[in-house]
Structures are given as C-alpha cells and as structure tokens.
N, C-alpha and C. Protein backbone atom coordinates (compact mmCIF):
# COMPACT_ATOMS: atom_id res chain seq x y z
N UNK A 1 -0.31 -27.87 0.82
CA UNK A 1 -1.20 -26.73 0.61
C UNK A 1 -0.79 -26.05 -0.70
N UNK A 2 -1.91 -25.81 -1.22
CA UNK A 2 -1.57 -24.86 -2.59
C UNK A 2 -1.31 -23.87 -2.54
N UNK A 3 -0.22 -23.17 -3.26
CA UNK A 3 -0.46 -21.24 -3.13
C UNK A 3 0.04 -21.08 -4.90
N UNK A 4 -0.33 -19.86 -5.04
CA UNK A 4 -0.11 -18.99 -6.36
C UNK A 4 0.25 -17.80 -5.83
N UNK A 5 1.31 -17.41 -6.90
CA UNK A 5 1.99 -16.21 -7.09
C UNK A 5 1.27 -15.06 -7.92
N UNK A 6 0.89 -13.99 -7.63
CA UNK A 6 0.16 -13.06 -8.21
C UNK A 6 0.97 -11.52 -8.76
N UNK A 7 0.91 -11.63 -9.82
CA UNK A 7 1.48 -10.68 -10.46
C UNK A 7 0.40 -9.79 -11.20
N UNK A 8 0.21 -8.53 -10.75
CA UNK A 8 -1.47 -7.51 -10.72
C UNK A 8 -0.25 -6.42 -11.74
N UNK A 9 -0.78 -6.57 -12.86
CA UNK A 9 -0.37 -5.75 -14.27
C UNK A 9 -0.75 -4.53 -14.23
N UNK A 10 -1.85 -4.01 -12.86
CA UNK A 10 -2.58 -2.69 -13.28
C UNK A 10 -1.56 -2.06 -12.02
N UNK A 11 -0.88 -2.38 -11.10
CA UNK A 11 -0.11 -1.89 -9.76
C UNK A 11 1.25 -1.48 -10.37
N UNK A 12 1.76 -0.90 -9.76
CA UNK A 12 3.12 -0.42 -10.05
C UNK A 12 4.09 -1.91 -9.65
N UNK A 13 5.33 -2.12 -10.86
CA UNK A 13 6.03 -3.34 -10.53
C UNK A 13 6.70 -3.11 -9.31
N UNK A 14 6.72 -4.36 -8.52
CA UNK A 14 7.66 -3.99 -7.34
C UNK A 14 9.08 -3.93 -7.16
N UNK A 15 10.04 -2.99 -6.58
CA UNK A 15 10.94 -3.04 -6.19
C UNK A 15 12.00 -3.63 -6.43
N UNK A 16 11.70 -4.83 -6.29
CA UNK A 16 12.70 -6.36 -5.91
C UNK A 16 12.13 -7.58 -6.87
N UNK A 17 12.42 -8.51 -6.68
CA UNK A 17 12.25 -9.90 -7.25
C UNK A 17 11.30 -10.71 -5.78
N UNK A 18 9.80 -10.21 -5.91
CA UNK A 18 8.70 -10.56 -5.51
C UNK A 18 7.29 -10.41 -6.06
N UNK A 19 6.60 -11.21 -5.76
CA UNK A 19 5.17 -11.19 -6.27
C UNK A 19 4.17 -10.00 -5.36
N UNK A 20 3.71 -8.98 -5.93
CA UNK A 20 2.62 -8.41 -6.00
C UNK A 20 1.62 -9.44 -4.60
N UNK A 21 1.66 -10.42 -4.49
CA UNK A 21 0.50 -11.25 -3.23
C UNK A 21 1.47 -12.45 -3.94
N UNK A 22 0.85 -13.29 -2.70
CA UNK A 22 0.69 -15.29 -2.95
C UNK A 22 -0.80 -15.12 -2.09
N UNK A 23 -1.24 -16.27 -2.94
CA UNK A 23 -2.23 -17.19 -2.40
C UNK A 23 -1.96 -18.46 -1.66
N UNK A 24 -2.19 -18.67 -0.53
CA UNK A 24 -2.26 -20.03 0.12
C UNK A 24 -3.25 -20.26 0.64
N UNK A 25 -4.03 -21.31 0.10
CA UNK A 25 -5.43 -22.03 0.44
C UNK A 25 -6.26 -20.52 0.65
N UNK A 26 -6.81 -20.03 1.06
CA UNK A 26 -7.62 -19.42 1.40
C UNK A 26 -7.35 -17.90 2.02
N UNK A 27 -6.12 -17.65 2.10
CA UNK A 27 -5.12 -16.67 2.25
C UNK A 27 -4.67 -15.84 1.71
N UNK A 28 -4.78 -14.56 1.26
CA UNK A 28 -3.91 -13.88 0.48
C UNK A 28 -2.96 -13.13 1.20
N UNK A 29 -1.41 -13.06 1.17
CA UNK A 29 -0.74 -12.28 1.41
C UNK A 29 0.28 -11.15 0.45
N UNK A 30 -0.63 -10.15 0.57
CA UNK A 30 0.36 -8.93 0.10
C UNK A 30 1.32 -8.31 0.21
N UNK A 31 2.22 -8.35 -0.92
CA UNK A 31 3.58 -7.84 -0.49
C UNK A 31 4.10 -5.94 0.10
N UNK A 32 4.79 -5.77 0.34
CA UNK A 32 4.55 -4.16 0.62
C UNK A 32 3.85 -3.08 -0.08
N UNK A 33 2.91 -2.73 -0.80
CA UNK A 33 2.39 -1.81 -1.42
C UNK A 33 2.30 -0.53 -1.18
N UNK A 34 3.25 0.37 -2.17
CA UNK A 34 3.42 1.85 -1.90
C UNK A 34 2.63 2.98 -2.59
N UNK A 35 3.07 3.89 -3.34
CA UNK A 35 1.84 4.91 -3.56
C UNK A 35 2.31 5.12 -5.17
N UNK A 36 3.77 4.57 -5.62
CA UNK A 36 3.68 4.73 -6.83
C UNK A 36 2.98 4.56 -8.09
N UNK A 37 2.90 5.26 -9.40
CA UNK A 37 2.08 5.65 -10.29
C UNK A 37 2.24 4.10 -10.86
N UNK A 38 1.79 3.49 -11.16
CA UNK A 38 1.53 2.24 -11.79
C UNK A 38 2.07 2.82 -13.72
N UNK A 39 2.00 3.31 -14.01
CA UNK A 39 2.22 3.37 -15.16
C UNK A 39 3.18 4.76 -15.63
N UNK A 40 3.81 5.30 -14.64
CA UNK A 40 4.78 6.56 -14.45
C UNK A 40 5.53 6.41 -13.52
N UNK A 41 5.52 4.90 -12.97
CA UNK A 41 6.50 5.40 -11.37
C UNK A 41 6.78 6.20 -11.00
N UNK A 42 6.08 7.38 -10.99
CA UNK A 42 6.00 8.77 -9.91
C UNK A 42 6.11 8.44 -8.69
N UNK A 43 6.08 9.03 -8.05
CA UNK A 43 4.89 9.36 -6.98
C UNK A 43 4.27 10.06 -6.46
N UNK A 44 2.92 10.44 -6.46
CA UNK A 44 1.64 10.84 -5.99
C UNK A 44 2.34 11.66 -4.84
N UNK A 45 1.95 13.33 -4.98
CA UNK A 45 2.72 14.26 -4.19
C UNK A 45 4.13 14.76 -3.75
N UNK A 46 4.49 14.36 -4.84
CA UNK A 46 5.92 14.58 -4.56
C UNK A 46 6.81 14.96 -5.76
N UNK A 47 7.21 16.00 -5.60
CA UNK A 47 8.64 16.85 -6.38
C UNK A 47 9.56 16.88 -6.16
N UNK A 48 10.61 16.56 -6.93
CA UNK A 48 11.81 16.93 -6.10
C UNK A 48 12.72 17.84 -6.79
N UNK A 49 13.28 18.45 -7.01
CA UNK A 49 14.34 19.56 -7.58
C UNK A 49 15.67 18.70 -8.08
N UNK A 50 16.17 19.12 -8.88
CA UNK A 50 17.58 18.68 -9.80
C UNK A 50 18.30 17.99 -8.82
N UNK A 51 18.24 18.79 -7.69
CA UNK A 51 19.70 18.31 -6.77
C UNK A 51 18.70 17.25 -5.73
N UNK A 52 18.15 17.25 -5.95
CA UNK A 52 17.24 15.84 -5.07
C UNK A 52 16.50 16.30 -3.51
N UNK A 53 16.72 17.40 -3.20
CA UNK A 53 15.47 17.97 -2.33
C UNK A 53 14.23 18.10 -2.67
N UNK A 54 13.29 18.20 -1.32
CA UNK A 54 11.56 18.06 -1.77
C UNK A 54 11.10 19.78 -2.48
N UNK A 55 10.55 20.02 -3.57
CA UNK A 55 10.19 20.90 -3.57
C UNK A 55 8.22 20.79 -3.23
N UNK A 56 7.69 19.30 -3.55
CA UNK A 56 6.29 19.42 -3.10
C UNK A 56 6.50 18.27 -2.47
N UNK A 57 5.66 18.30 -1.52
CA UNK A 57 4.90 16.98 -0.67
C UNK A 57 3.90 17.07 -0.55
N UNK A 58 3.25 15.84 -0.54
CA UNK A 58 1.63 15.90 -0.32
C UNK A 58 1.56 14.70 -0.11
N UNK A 59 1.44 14.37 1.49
CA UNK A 59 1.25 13.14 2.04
C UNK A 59 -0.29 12.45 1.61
N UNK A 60 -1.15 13.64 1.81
CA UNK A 60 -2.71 12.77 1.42
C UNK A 60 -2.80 12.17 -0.16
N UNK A 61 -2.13 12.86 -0.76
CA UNK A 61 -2.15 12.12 -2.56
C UNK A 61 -0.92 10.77 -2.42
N UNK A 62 -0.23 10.73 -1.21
CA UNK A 62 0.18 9.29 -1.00
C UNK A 62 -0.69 8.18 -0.45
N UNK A 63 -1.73 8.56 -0.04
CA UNK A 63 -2.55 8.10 1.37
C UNK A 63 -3.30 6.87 -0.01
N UNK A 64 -4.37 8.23 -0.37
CA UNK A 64 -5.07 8.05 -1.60
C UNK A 64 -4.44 6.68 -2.59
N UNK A 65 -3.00 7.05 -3.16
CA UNK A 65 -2.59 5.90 -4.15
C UNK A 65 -2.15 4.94 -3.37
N UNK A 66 -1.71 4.78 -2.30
CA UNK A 66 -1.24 3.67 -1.48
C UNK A 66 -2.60 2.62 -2.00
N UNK A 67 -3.89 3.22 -1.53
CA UNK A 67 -5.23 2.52 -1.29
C UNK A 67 -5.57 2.25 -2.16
N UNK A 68 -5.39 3.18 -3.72
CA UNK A 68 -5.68 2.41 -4.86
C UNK A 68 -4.99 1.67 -5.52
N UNK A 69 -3.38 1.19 -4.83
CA UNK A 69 -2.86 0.32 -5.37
C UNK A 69 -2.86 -1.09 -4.44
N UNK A 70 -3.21 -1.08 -3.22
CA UNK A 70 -3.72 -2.31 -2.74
C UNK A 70 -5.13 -2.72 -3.33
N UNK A 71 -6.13 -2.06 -4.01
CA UNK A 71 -7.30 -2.24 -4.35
C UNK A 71 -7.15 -2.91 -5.35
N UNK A 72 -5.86 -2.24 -6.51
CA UNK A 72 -5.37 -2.65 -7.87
C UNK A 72 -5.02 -4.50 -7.63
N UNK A 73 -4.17 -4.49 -6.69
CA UNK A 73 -3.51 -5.92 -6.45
C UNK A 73 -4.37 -6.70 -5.83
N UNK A 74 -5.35 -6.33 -4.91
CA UNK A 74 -6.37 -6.71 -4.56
C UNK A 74 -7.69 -7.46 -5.74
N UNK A 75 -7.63 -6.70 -6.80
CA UNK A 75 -8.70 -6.93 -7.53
C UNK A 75 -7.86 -8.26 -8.84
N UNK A 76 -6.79 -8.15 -8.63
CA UNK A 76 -5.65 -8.82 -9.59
C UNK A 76 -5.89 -10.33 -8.94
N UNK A 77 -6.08 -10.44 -7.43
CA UNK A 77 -5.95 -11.64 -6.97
C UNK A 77 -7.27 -12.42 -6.76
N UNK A 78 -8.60 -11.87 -7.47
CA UNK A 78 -9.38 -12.43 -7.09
C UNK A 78 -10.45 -11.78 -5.54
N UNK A 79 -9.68 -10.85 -5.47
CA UNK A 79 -10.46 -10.35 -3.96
C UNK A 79 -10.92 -9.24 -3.59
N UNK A 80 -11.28 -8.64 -2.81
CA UNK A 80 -12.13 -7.46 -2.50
C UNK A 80 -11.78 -6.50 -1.29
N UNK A 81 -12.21 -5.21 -1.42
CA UNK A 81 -11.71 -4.53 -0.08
C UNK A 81 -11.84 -4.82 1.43
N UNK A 82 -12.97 -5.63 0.93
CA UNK A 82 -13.74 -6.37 2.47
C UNK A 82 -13.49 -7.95 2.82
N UNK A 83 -12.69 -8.42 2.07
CA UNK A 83 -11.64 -9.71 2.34
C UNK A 83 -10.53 -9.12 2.65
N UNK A 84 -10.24 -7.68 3.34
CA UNK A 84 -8.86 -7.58 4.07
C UNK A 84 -8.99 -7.70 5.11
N UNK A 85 -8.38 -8.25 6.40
CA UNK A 85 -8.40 -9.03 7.82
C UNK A 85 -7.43 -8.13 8.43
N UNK A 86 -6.54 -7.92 7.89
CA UNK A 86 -5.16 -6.68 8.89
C UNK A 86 -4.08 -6.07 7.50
N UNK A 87 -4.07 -5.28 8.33
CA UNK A 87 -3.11 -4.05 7.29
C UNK A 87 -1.63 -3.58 8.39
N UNK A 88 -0.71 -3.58 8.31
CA UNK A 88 0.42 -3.18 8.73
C UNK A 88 1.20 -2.07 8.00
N UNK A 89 0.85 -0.78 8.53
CA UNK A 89 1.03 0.35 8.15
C UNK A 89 2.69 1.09 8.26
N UNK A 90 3.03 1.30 7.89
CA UNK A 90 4.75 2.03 7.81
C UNK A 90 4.87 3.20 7.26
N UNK A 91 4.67 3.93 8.52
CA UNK A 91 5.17 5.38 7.93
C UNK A 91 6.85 6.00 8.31
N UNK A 92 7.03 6.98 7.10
CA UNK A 92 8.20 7.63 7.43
C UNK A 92 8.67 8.46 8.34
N UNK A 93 7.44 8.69 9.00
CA UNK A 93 7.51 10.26 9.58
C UNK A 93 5.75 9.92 10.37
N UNK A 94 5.87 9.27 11.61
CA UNK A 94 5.15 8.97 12.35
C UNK A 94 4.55 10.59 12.96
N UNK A 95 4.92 11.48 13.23
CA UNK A 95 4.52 12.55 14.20
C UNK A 95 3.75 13.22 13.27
N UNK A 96 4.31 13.28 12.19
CA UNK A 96 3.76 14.51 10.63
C UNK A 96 2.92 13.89 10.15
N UNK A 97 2.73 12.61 10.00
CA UNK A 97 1.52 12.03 8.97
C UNK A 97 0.62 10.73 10.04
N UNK A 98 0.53 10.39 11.01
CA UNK A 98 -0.57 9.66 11.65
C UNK A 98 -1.94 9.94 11.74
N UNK A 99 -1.69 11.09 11.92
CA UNK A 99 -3.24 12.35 12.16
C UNK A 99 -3.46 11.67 10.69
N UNK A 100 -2.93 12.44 9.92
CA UNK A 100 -3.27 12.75 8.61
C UNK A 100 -3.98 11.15 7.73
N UNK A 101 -2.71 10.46 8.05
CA UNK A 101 -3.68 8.99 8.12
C UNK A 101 -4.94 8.68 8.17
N UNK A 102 -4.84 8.28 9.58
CA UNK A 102 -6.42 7.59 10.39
C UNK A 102 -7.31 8.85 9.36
N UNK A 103 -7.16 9.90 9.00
CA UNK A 103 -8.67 10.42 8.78
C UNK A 103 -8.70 9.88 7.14
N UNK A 104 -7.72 9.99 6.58
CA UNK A 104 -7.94 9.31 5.07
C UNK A 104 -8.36 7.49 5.50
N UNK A 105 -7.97 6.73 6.31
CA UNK A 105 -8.40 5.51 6.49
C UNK A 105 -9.46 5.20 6.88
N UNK A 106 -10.28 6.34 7.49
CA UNK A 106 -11.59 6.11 7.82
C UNK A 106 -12.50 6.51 7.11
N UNK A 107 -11.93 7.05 5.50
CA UNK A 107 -12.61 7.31 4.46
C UNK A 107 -12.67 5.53 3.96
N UNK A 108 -11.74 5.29 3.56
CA UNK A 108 -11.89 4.26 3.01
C UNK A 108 -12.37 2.57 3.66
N UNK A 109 -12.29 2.96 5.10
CA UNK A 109 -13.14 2.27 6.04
C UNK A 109 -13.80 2.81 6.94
N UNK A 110 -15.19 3.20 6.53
CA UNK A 110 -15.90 3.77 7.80
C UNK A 110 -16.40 3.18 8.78
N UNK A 111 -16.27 1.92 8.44
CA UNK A 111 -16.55 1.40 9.53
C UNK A 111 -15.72 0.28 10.64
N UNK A 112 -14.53 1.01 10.59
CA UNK A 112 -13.64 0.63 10.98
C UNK A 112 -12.70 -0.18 10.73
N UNK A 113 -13.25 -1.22 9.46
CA UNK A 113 -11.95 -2.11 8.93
C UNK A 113 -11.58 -2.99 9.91
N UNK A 114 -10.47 -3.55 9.03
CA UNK A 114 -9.24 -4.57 9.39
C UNK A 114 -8.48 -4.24 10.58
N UNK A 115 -7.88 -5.57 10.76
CA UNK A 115 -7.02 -4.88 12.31
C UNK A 115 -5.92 -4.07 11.65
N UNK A 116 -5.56 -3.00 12.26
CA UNK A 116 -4.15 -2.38 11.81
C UNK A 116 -3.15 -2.65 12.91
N UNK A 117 -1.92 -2.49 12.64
CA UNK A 117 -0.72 -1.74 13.12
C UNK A 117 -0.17 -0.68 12.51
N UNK A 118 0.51 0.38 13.12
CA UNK A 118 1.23 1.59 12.18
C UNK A 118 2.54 1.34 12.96
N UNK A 119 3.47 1.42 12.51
CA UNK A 119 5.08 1.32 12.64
C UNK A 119 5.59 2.38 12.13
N UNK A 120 6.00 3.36 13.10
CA UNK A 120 7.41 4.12 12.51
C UNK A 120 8.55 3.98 12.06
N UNK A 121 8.85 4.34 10.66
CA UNK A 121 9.98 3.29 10.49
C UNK A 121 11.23 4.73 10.08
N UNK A 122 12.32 4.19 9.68
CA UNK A 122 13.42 5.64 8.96
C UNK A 122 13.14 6.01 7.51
N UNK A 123 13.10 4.61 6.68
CA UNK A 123 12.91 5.21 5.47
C UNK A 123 12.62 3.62 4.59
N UNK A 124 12.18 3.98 3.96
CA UNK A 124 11.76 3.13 2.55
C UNK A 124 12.23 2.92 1.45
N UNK A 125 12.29 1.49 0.44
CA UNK A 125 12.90 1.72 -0.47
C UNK A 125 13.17 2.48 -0.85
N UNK A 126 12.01 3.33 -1.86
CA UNK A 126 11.89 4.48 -2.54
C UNK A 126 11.61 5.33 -2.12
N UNK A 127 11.63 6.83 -2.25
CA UNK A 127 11.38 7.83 -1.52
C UNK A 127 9.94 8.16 -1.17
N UNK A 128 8.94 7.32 -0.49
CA UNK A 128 7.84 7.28 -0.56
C UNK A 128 7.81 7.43 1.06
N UNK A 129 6.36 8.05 1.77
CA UNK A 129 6.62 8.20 2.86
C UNK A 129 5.58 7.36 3.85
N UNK A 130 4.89 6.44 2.48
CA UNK A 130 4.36 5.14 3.22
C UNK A 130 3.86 3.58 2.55
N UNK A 131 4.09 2.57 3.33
CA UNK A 131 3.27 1.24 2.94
C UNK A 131 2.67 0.37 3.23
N UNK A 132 1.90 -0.48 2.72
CA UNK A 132 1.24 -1.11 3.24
C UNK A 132 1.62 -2.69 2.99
N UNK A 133 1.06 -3.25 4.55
CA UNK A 133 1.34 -4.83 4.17
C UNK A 133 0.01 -5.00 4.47
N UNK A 134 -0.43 -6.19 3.73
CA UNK A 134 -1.88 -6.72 3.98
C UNK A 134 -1.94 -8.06 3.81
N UNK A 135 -3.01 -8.73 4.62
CA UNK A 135 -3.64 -10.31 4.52
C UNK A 135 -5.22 -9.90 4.10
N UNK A 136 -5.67 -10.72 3.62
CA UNK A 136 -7.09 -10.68 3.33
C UNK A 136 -7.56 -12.30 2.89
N UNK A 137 -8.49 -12.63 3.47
CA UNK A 137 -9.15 -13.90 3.52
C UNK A 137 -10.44 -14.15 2.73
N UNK A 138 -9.93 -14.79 1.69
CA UNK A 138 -11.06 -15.45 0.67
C UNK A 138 -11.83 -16.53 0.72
N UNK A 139 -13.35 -16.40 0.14
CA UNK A 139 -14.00 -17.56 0.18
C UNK A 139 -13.92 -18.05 -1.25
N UNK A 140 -13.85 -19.66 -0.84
CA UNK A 140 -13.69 -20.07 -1.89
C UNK A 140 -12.33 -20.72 -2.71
C-alpha cells in the first residue's frame, strides 16, 4: 500500500520529528493538531506573565485555531472538512472547557460531523489546553 508524508507549510511546525498527516491509500491520518499561531507560535488566548503564570485565557480563541489549523493541514493534504470520519478530542481541563467545546463544534459542524471522542487528559506538550487527532477519508 502506498502512503505519503504531508508536511502543510501554512500549520504551525509540529512539536517532534513527525509529519503534519500520512496518506495511506485512501486514508488520511492526522497527527495531533493544537491551536498554535502558525507563523508566531503563540497561542490563541493565552498570556502568561514573566514568572510563567496565566495572566489571560481564552479557551474559545483555542477552540477557533485548533479548527483552523486542522483545516490548514487538511487543505495541505489534498482534503476537505467533510472528508473527516472521527476526531479524538483532548482536553486539559475536561469540567472547565467541554460545555464550552461542543458549542464551538457545532459551529463548525452543524450538522453533527464526524464521530468524536473527548479524553481528559493532565497536560500537553505545550501549554495549550487542547488537540486534535483526526482521520478523514478521500476519494480518489
């Protein structure tokens, strides 16, 4: 079976020594995608003070770039919002941001989307307070 390695120039680089997606046959699998600034490695709602405490948070301006950076890597591989099949969600802080979630996800799928999971997890590479894993299935 064939696959390709996808490296999406418009997404923030990842982390580690991995590809942005692979392709196999008809498959795309995405690697963790977080909310950082693609071209500032920021991140979207968040301040922190000298000594490394939060002075802003703003979970929904994470919600927001999470989605436009799976869209980014998404559009890098050849594919579309509606070739995603399941999303595996990881938040930092399951009690404080789930609500807050589902209503930004049902912006961007109103009509219900992909299968999800959400997983509570402790913490994340980077100080980000969520990510996404995704498959999405191409024709062609």
């Amino acid at each position: 079976m064939k696959e390709k390695q996808i490296h999406a120039s418009s997404a923030p680089k990842p982390v580690g020594l991995y590809p942005h997606a692979r392709r196999v046959g008809n498959l795309l699998f995405l690697s963790g995608i977080g909310p950082r600034d693609p071209e500032t490695n920021e991140v979207p709602g968040l301040k922190r003070t000298a000594s490394g405490n939060f002075e802003h948070f703003d979970f929904a301006a994470q919600c927001h770039a999470v989605f436009e950076n799976v869209k980014r890597v998404l559009e890098a591989s050849g594919a579309c919002w509606e070739d995603l099949v399941d999303i595996t969600v990881f938040l930092t802080d399951m009690q404080r941001d789930f609500q807050t979630f589902n209503k930004i996800y049902s912006e961007y799928f109103p009509q219900g989307g992909p299968c999800r999971t959400t997983v509570g997890i402790s913490a994340l590479p980077t100080p980000i307070a969520i990510e996404l894993k995704c498959i999405a299935v191409l024709s062609g």
